[in-house]
Protein backbone atom coordinates (compact mmCIF):
# COMPACT_ATOMS: atom_id res chain seq x y z
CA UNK A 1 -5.70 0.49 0.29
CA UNK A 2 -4.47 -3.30 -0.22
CA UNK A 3 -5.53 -5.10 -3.27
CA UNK A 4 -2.52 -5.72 -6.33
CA UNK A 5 0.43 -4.49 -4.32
CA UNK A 6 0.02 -6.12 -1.13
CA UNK A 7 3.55 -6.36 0.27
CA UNK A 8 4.17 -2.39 -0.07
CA UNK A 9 0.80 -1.09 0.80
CA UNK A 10 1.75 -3.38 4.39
CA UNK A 11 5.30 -1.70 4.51
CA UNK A 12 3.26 1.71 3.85
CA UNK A 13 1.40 0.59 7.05
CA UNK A 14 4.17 -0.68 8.82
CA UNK A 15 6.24 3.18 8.52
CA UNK A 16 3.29 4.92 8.78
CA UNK A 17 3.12 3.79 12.38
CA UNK A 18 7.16 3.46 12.92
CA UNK A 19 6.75 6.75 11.96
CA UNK A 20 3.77 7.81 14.98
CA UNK A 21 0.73 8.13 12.97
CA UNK A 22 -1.59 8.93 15.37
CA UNK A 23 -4.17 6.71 12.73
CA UNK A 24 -3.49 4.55 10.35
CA UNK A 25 -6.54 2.49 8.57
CA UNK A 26 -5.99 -0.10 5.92
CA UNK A 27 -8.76 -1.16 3.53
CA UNK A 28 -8.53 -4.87 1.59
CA UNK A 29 -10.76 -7.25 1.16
CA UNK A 30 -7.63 -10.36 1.39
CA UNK A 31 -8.43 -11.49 4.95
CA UNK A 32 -3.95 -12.24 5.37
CA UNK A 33 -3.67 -9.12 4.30
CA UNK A 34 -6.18 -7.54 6.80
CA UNK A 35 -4.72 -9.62 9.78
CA UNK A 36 -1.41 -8.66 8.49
CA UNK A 37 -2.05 -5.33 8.88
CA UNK A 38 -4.25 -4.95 12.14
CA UNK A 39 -0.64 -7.00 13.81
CA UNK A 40 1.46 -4.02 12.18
CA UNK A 41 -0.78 -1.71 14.36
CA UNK A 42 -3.60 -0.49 11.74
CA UNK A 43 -7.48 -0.07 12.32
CA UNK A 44 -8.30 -2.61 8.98
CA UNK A 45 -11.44 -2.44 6.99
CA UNK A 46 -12.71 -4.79 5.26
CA UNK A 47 -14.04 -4.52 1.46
CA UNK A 48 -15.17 -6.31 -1.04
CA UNK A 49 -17.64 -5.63 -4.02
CA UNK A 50 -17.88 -2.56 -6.13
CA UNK A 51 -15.69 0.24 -4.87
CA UNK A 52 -17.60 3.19 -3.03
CA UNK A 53 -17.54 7.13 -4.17
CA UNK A 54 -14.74 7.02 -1.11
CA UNK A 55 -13.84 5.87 2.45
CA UNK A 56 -13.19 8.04 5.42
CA UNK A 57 -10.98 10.73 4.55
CA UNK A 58 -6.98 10.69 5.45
CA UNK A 59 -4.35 13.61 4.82
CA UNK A 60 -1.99 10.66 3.36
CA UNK A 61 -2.98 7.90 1.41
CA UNK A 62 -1.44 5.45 -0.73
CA UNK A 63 -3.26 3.31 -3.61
CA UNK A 64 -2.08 -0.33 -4.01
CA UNK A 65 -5.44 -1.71 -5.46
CA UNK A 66 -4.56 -2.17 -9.35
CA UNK A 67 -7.68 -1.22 -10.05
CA UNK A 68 -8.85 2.17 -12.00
CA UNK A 69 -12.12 2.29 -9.88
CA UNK A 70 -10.07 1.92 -6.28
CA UNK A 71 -7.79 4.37 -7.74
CA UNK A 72 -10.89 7.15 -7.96
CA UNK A 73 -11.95 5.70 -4.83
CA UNK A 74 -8.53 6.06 -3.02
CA UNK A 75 -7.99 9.71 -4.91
CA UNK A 76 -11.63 10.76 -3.32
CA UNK A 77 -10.81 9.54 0.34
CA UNK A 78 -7.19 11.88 0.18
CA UNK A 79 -8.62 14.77 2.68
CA UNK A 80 -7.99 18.10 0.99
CA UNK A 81 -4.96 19.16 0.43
CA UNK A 82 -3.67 15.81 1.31
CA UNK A 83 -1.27 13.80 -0.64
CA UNK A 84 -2.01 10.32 -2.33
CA UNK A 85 0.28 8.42 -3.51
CA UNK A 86 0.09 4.97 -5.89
CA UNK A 87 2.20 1.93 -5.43
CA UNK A 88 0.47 0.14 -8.54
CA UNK A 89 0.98 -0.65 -12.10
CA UNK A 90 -1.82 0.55 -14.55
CA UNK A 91 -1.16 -0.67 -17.69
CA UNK A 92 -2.94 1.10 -20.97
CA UNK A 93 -3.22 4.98 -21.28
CA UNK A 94 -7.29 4.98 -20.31
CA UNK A 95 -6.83 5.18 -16.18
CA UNK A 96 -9.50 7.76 -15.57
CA UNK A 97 -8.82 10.10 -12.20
CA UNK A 98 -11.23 12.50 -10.72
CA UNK A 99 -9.30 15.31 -11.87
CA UNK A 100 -11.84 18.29 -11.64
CA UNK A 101 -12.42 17.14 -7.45
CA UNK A 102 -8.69 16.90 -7.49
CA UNK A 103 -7.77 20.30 -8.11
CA UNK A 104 -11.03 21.95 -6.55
CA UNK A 105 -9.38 19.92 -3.12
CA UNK A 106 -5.84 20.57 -3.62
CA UNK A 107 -5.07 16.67 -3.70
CA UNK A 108 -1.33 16.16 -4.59
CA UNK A 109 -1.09 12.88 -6.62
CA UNK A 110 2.03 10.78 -7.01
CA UNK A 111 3.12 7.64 -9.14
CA UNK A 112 6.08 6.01 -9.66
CA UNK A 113 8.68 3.52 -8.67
CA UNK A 114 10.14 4.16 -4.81
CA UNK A 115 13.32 6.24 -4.92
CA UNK A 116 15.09 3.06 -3.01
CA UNK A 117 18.42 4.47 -2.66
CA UNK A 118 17.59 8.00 -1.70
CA UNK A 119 15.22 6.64 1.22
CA UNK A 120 17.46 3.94 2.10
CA UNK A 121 19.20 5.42 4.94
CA UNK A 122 16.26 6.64 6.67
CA UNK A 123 14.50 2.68 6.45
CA UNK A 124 17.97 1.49 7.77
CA UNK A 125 17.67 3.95 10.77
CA UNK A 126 13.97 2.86 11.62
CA UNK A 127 15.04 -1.24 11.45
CA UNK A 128 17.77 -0.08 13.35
CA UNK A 129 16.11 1.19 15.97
CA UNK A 130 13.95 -1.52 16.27
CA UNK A 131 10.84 0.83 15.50
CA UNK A 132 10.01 -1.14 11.98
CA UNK A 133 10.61 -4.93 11.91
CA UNK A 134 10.28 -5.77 7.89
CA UNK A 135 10.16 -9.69 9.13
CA UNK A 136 6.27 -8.50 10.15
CA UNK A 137 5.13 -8.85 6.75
CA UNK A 138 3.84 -11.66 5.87
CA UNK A 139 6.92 -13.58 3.67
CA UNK A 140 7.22 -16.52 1.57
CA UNK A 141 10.89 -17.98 1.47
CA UNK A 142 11.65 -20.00 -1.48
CA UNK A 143 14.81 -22.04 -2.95
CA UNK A 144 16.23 -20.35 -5.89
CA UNK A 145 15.24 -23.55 -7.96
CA UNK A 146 11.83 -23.33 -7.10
CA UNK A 147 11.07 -20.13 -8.50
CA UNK A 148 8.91 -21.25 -11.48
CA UNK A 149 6.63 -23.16 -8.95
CA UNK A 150 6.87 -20.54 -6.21
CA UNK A 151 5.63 -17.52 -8.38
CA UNK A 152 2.94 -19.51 -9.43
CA UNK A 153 1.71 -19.72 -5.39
CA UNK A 154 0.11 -16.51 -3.76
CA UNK A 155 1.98 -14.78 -1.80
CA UNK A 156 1.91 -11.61 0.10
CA UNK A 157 5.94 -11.26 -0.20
CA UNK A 158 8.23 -13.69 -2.00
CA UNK A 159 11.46 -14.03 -1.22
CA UNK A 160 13.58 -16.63 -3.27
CA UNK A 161 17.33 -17.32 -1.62
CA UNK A 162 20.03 -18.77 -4.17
């Protein structure tokens, strides 16, 4: 699920089907994001408004919405025993999870930064192959002396070039 982190919940798309997912869904309510997303090969569903109990459940998931009540939502739609992991920043020490419903399912949760140099290799050998093009996600290309402007600007990806 898009939302905050939209450049690495699209990569997260993007592998999952480099990768043969038989099914990959994303959820956002950003309509770049969505048509960014259906291109890389994912059924998209569109959301806006309060966040439901959950979606449709998935033995992976990943959690870019930056939000506390997408995070219980994203942590409900993990299938059981399924593994969810979150690509966002919650700041503060109050980010409430569905812990009990967690456990009772056997839902494996993960946070932190990506291991970049441990999974390096492997990304390099799916670009390589041609079976993940990075250049799919939407990218915004800036001069290095535009960066003050240029992070002021949405953008799914920025890229600023010295």
């Amino acid at each position: 699920m898009g939302g905050m982190v939209k450049s690495v919940t699209l990569y997260a798309v993007a592998t999952a089907v480099a990768l043969g997912a038989r099914r990959v869904r994303y959820v956002d309510g950003d309509p770049v994001s969505l048509a960014a997303a259906k291109a890389l090969g994912a059924e998209i569903v569109e959301h806006d408004g309060p966040w439901p109990r959950r979606f449709d459940r998935a033995l992976i998931t990943v959690d870019g919405t930056g939000d506390p009540e997408g995070l219980a939502t994203v942590l409900r739609s993990t299938e059981d025993y399924g593994y969810c992991t979150s690509v966002a920043i919650y700041f503060g020490s109050s980010t409430p999870m569905p812990l009990l419903e967690m456990y009772t399912r056997g839902v494996t949760f993960h946070v932190s930064r990506a291991d970049s140099r441990r999974l390096l290799p492997e990304v390099i050998d799916l670009v390589a192959s041609r079976r993940l093009d990075p250049l799919r996600v939407p990218t915004t290309v800036a001069p290095w002396d535009q960066a003050p402007t240029a992070w002021l600007e949405p953008a799914t990806k920025l890229v600023l070039v010295r």
